[in-house]
PDB file of N, CA and C in Angstrom:
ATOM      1  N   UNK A   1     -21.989  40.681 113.379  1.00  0.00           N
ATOM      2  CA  UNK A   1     -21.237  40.149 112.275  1.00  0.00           C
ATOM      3  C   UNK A   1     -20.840  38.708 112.542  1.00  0.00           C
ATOM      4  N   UNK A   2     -21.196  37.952 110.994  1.00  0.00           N
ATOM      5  CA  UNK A   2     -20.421  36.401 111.588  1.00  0.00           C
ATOM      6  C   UNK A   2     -19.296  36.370 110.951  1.00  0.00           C
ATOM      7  N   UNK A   3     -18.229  35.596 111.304  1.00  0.00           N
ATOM      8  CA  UNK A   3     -16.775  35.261 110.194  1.00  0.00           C
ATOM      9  C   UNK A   3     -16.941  33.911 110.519  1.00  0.00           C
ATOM     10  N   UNK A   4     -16.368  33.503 109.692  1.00  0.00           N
ATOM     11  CA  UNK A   4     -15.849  32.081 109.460  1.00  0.00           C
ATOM     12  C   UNK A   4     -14.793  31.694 109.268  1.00  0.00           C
ATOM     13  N   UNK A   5     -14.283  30.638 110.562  1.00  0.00           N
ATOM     14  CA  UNK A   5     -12.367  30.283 110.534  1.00  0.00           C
ATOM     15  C   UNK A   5     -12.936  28.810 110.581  1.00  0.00           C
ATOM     16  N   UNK A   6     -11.469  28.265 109.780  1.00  0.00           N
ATOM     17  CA  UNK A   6     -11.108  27.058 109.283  1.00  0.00           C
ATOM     18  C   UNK A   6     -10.137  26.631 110.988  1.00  0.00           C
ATOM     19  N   UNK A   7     -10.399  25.657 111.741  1.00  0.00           N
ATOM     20  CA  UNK A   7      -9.677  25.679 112.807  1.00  0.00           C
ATOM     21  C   UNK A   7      -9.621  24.405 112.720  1.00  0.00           C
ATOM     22  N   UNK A   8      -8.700  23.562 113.321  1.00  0.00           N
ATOM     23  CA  UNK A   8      -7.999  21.965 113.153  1.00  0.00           C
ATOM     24  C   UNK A   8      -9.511  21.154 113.105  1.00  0.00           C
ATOM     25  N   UNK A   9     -10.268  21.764 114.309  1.00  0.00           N
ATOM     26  CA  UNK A   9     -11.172  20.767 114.380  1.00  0.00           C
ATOM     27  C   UNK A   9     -12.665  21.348 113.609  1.00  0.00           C
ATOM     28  N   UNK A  10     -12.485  21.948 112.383  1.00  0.00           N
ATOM     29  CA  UNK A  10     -13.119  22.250 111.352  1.00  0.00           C
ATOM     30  C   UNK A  10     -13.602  23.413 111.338  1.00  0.00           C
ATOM     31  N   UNK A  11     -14.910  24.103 111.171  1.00  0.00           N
ATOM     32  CA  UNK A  11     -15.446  25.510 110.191  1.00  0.00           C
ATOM     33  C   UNK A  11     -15.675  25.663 111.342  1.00  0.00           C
ATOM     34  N   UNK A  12     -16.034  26.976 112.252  1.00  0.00           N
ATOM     35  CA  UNK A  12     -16.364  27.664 113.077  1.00  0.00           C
ATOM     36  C   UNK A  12     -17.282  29.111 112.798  1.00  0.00           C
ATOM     37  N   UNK A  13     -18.231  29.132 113.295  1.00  0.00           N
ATOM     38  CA  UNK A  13     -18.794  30.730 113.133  1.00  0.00           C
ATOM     39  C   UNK A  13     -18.184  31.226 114.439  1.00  0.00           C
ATOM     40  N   UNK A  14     -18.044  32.557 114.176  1.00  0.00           N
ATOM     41  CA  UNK A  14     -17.516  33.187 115.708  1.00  0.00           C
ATOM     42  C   UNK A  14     -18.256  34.428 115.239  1.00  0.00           C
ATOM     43  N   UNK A  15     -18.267  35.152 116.221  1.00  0.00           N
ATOM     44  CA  UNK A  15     -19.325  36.471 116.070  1.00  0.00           C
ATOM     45  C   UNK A  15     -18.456  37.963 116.697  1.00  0.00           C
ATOM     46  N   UNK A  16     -17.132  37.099 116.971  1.00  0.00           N
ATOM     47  CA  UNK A  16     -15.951  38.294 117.494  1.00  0.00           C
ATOM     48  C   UNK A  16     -15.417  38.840 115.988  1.00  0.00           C
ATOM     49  N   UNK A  17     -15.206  40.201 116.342  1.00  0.00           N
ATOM     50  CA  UNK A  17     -14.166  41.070 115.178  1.00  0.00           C
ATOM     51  C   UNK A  17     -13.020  40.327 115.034  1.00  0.00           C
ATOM     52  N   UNK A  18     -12.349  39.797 116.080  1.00  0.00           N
ATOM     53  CA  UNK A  18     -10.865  39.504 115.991  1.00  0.00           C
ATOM     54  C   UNK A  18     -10.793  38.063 115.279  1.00  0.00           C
ATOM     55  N   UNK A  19     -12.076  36.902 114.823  1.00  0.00           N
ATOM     56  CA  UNK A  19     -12.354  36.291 114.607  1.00  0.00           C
ATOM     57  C   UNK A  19     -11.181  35.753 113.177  1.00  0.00           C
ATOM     58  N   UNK A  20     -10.743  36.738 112.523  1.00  0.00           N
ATOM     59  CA  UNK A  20     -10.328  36.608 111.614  1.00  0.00           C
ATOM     60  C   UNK A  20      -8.235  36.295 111.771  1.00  0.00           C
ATOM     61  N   UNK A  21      -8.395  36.396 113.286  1.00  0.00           N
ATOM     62  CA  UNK A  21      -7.019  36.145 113.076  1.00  0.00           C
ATOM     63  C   UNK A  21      -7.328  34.954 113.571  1.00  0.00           C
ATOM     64  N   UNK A  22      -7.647  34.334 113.442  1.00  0.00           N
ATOM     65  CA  UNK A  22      -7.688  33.100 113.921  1.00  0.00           C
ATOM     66  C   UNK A  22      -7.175  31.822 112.945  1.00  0.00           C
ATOM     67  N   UNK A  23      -6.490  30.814 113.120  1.00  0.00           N
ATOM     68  CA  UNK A  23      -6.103  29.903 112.150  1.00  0.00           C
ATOM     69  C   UNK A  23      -7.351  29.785 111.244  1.00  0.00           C
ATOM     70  N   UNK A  24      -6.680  29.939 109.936  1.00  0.00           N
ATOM     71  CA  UNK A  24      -7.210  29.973 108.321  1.00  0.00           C
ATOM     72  C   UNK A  24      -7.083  28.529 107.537  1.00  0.00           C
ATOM     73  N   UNK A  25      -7.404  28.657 106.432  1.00  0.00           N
ATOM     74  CA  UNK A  25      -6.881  27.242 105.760  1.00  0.00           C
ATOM     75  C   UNK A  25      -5.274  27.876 105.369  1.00  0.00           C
ATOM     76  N   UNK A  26      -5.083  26.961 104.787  1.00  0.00           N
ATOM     77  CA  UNK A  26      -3.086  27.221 104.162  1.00  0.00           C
ATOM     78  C   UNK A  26      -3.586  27.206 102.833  1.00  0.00           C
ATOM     79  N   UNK A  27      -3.606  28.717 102.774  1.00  0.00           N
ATOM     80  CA  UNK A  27      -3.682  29.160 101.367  1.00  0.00           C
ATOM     81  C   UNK A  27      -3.167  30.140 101.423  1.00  0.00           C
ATOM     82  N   UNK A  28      -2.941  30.694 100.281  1.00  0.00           N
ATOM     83  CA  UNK A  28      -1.851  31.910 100.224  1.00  0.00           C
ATOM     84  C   UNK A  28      -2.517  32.853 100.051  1.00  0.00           C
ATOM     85  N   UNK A  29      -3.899  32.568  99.756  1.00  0.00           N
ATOM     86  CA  UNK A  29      -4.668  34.081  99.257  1.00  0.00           C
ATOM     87  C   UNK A  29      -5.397  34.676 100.354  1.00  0.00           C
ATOM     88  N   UNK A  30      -5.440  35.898 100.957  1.00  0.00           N
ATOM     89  CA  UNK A  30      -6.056  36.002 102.187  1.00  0.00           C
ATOM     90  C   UNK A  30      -6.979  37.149 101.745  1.00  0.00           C
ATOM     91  N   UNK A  31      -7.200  37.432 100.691  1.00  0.00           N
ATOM     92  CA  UNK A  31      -8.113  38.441 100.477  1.00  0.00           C
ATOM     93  C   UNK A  31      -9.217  37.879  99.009  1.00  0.00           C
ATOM     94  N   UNK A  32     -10.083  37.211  99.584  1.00  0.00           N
ATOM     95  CA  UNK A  32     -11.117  36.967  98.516  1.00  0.00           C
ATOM     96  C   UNK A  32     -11.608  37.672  98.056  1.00  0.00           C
ATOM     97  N   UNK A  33     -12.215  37.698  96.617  1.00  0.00           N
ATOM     98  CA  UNK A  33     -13.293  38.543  95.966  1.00  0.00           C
ATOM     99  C   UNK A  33     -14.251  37.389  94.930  1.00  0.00           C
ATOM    100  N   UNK A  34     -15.529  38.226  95.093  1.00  0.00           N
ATOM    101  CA  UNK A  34     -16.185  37.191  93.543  1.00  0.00           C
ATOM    102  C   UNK A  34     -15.360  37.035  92.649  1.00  0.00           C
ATOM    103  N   UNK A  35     -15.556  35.927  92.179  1.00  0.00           N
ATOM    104  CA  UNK A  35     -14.797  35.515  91.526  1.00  0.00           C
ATOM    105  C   UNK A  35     -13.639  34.568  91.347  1.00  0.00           C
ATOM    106  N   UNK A  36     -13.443  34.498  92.591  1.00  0.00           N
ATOM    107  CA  UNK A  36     -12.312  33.280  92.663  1.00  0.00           C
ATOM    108  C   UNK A  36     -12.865  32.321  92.996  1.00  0.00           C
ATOM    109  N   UNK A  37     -11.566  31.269  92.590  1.00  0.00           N
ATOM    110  CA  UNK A  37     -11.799  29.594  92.895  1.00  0.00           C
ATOM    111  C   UNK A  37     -10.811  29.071  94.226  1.00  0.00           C
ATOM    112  N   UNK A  38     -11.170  28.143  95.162  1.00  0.00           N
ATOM    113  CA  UNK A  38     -10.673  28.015  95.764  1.00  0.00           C
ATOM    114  C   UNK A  38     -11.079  26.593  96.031  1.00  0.00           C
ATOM    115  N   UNK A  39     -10.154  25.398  96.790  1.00  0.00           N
ATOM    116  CA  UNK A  39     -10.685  23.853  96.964  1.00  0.00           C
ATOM    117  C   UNK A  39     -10.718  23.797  98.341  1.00  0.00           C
ATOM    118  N   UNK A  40     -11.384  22.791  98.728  1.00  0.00           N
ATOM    119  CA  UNK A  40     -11.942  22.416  99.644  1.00  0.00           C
ATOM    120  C   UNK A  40     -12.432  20.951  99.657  1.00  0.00           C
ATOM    121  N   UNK A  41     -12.108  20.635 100.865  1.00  0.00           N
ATOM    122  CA  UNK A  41     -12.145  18.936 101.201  1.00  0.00           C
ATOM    123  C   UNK A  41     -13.845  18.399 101.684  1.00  0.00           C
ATOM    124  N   UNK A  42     -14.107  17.313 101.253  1.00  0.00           N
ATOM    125  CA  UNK A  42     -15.325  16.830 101.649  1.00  0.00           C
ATOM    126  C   UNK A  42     -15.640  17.102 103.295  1.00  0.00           C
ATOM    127  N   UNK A  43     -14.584  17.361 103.956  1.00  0.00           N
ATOM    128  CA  UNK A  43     -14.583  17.359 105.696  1.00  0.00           C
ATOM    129  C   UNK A  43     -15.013  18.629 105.859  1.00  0.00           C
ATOM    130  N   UNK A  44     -13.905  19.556 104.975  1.00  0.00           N
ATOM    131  CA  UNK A  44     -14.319  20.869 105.511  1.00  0.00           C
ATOM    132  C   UNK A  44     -15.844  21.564 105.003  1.00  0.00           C
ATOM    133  N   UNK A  45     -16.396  21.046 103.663  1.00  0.00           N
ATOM    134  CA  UNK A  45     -17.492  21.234 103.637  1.00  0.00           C
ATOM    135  C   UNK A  45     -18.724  20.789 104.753  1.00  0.00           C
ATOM    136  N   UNK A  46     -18.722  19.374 104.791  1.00  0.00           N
ATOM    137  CA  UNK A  46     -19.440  19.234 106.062  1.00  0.00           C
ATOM    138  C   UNK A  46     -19.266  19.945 107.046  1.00  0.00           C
ATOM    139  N   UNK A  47     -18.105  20.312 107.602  1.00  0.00           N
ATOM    140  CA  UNK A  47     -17.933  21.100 108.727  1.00  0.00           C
ATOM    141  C   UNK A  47     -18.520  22.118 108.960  1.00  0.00           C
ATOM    142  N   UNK A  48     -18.611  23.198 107.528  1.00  0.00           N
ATOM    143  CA  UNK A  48     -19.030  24.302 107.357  1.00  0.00           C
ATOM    144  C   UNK A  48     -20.295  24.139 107.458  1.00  0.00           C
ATOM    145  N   UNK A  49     -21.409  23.330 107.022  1.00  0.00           N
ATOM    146  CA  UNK A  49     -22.522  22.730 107.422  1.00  0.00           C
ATOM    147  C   UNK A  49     -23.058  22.609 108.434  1.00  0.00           C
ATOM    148  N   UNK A  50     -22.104  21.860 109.144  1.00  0.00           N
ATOM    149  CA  UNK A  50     -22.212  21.888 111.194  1.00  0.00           C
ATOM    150  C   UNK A  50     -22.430  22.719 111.550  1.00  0.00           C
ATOM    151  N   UNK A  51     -21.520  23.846 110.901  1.00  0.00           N
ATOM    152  CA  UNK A  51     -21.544  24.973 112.433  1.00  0.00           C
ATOM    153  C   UNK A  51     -22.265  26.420 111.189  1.00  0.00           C
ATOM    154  N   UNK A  52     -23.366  25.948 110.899  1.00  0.00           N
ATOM    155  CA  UNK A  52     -24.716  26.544 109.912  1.00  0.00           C
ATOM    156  C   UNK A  52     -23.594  27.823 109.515  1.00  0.00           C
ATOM    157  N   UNK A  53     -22.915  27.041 108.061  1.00  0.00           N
ATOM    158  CA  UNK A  53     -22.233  28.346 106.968  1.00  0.00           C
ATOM    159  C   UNK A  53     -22.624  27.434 105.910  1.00  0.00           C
ATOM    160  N   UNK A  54     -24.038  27.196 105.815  1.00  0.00           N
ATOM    161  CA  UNK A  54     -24.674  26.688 104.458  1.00  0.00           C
ATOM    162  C   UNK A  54     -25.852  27.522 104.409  1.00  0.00           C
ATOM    163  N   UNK A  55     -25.950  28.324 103.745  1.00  0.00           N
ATOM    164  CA  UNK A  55     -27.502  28.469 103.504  1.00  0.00           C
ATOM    165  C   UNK A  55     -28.196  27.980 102.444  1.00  0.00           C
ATOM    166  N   UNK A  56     -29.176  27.346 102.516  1.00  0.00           N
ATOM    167  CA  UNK A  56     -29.754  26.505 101.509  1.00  0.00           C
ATOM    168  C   UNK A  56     -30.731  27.030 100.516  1.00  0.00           C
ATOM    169  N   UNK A  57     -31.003  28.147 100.999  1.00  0.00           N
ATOM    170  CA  UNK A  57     -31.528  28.943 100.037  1.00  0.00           C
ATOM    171  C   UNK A  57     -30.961  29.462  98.577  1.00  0.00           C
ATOM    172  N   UNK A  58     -29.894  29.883  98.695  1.00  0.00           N
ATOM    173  CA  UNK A  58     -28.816  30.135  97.752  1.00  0.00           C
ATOM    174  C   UNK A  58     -28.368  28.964  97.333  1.00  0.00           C
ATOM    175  N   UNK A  59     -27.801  27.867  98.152  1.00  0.00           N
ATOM    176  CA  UNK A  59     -26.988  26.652  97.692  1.00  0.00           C
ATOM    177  C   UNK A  59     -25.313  27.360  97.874  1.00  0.00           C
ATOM    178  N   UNK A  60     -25.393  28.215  98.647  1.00  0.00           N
ATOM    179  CA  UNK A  60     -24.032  28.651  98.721  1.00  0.00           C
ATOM    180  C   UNK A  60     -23.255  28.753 100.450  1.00  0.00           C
ATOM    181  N   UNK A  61     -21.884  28.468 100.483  1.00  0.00           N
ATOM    182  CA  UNK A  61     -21.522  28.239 101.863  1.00  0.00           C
ATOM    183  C   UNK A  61     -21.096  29.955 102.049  1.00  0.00           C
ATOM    184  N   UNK A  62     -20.899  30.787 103.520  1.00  0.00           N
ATOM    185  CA  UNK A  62     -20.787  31.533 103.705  1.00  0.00           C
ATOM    186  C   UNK A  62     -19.123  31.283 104.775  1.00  0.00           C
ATOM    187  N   UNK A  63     -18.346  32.095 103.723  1.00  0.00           N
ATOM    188  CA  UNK A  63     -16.408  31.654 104.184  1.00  0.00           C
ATOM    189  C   UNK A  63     -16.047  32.740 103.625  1.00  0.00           C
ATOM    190  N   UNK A  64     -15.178  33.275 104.973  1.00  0.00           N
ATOM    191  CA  UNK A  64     -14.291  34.386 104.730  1.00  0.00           C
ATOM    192  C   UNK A  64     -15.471  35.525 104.306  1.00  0.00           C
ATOM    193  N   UNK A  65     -15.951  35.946 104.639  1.00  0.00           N
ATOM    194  CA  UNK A  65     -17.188  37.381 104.217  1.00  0.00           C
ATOM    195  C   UNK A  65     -17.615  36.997 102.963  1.00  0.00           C
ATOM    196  N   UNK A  66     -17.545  36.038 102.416  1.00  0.00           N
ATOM    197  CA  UNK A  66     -17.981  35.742 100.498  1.00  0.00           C
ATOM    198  C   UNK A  66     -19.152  34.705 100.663  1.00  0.00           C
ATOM    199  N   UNK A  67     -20.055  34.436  99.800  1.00  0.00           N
ATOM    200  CA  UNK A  67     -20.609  33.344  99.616  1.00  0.00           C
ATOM    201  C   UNK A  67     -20.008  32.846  98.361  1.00  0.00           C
ATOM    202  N   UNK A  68     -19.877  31.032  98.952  1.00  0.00           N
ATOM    203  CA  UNK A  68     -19.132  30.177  97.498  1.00  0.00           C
ATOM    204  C   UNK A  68     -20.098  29.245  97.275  1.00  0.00           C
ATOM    205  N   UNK A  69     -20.389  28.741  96.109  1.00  0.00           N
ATOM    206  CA  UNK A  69     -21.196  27.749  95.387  1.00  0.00           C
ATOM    207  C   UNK A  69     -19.923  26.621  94.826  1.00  0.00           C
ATOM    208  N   UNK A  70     -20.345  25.543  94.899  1.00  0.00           N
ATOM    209  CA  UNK A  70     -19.738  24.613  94.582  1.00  0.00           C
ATOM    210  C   UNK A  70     -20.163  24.360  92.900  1.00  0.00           C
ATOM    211  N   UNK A  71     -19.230  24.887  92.300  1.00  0.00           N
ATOM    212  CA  UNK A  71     -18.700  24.755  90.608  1.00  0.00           C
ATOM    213  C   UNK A  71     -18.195  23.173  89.890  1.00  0.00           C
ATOM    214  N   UNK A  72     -17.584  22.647  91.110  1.00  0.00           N
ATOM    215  CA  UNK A  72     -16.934  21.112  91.018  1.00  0.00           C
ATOM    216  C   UNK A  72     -16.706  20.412  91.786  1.00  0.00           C
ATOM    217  N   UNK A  73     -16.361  18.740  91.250  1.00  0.00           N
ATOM    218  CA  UNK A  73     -15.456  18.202  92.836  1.00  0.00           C
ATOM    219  C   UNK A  73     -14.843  17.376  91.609  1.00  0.00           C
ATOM    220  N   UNK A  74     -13.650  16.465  92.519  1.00  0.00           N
ATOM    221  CA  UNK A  74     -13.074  15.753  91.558  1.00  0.00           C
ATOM    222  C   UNK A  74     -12.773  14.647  93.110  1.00  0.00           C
ATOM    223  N   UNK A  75     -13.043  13.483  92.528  1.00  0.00           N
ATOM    224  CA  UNK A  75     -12.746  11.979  93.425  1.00  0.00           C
ATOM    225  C   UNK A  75     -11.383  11.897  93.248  1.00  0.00           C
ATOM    226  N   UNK A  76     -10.777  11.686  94.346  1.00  0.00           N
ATOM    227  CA  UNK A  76      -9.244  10.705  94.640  1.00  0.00           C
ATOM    228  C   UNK A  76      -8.997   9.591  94.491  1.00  0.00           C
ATOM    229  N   UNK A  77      -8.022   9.222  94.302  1.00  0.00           N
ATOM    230  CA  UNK A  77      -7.754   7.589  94.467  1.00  0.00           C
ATOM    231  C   UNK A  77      -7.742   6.752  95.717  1.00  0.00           C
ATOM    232  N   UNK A  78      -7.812   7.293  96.783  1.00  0.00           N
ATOM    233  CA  UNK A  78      -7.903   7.433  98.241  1.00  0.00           C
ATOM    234  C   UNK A  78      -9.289   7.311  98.545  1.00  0.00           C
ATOM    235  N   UNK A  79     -10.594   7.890  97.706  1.00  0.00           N
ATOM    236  CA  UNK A  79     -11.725   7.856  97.811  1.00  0.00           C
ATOM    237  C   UNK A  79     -11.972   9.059  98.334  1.00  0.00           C
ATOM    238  N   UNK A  80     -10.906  10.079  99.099  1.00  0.00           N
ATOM    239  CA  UNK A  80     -11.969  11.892  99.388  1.00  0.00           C
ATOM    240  C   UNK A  80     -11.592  12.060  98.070  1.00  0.00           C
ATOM    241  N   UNK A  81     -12.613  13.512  98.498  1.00  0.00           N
ATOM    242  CA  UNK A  81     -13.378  14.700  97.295  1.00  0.00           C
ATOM    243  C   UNK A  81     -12.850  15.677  97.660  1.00  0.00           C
ATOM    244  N   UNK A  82     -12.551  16.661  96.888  1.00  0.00           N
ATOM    245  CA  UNK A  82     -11.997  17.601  96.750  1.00  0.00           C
ATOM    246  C   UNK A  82     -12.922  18.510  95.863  1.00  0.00           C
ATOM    247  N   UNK A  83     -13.738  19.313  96.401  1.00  0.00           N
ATOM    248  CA  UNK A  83     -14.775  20.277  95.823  1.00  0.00           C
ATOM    249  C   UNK A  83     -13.801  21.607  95.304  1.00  0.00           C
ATOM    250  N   UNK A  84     -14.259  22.163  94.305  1.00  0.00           N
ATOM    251  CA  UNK A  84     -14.055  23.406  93.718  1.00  0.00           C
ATOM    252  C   UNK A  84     -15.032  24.330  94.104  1.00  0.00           C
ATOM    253  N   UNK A  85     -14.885  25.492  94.941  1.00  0.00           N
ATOM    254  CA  UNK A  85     -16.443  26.376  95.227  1.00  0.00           C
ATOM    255  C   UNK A  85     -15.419  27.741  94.492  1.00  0.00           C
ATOM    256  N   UNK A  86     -16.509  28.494  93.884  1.00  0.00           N
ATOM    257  CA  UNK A  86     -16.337  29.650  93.180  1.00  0.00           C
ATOM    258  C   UNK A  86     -16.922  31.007  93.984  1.00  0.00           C
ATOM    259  N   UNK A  87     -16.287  32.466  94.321  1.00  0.00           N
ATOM    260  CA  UNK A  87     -17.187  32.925  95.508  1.00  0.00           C
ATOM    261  C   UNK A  87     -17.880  33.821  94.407  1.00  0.00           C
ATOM    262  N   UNK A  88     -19.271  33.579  94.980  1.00  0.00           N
ATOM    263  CA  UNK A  88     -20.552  34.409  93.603  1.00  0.00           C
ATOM    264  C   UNK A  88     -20.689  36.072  94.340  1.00  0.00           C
ATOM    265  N   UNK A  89     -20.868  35.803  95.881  1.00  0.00           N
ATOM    266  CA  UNK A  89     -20.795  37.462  95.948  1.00  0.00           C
ATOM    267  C   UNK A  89     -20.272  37.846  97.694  1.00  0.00           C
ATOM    268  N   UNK A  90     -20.500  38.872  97.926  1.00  0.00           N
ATOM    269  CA  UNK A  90     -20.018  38.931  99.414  1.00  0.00           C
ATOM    270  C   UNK A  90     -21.153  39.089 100.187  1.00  0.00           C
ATOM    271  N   UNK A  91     -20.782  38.419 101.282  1.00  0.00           N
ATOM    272  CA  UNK A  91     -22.097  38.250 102.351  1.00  0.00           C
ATOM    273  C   UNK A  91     -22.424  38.775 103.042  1.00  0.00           C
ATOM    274  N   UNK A  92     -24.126  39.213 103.070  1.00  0.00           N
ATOM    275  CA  UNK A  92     -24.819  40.578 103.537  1.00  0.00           C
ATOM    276  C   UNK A  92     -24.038  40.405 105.052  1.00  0.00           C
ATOM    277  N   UNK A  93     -23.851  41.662 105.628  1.00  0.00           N
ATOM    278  CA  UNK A  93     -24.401  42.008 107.008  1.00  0.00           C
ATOM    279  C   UNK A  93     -23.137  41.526 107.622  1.00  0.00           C
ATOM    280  N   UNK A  94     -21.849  41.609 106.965  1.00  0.00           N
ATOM    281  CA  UNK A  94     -20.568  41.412 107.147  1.00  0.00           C
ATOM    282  C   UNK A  94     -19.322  42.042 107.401  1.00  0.00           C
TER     283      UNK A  94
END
């Protein structure tokens, strides 16, 4: 099994069960399902990239047992992005 934690120094795959207690993003929702929306920073997308939670086949990142597709982004005045990913389904073999 892979999980995926959000940790200071970005996306991590870990392949441990306990993987999941591990620092999260600061969000209040800790139980995803298809269907939700959730944001995400231009960093943490790349990140998730780095440490291969992109599959490119789909076009969807693999976070928290869900796969999310990016639905939006919206530019800052600061110049980051702030992506909108929507989760389309839950991820095989999880």
């Amino acid at each position: 099994m892979v999980y995926s934690v959000w940790l200071e120094r970005g996306w991590e795959a870990c392949f441990r069960p306990d993987c999941y207690h591990m620092k999260s993003l600061n969000v209040l929702n800790k139980s995803w399902r298809p269907g939700d929306n959730r944001e995400v920073t231009e960093d943490q997308l790349k990140s998730a990239a780095n440490a291969d939670l992109y599959d490119s086949y789909d076009q969807t990142y693999i976070l928290d047992r869900l796969k999310w597709k990016i639905a939006g982004r919206m530019a800052n005045a600061d110049g980051s992005t702030v992506y909108t990913l929507v989760a389309v389904k839950e991820a095989e073999g999880l």
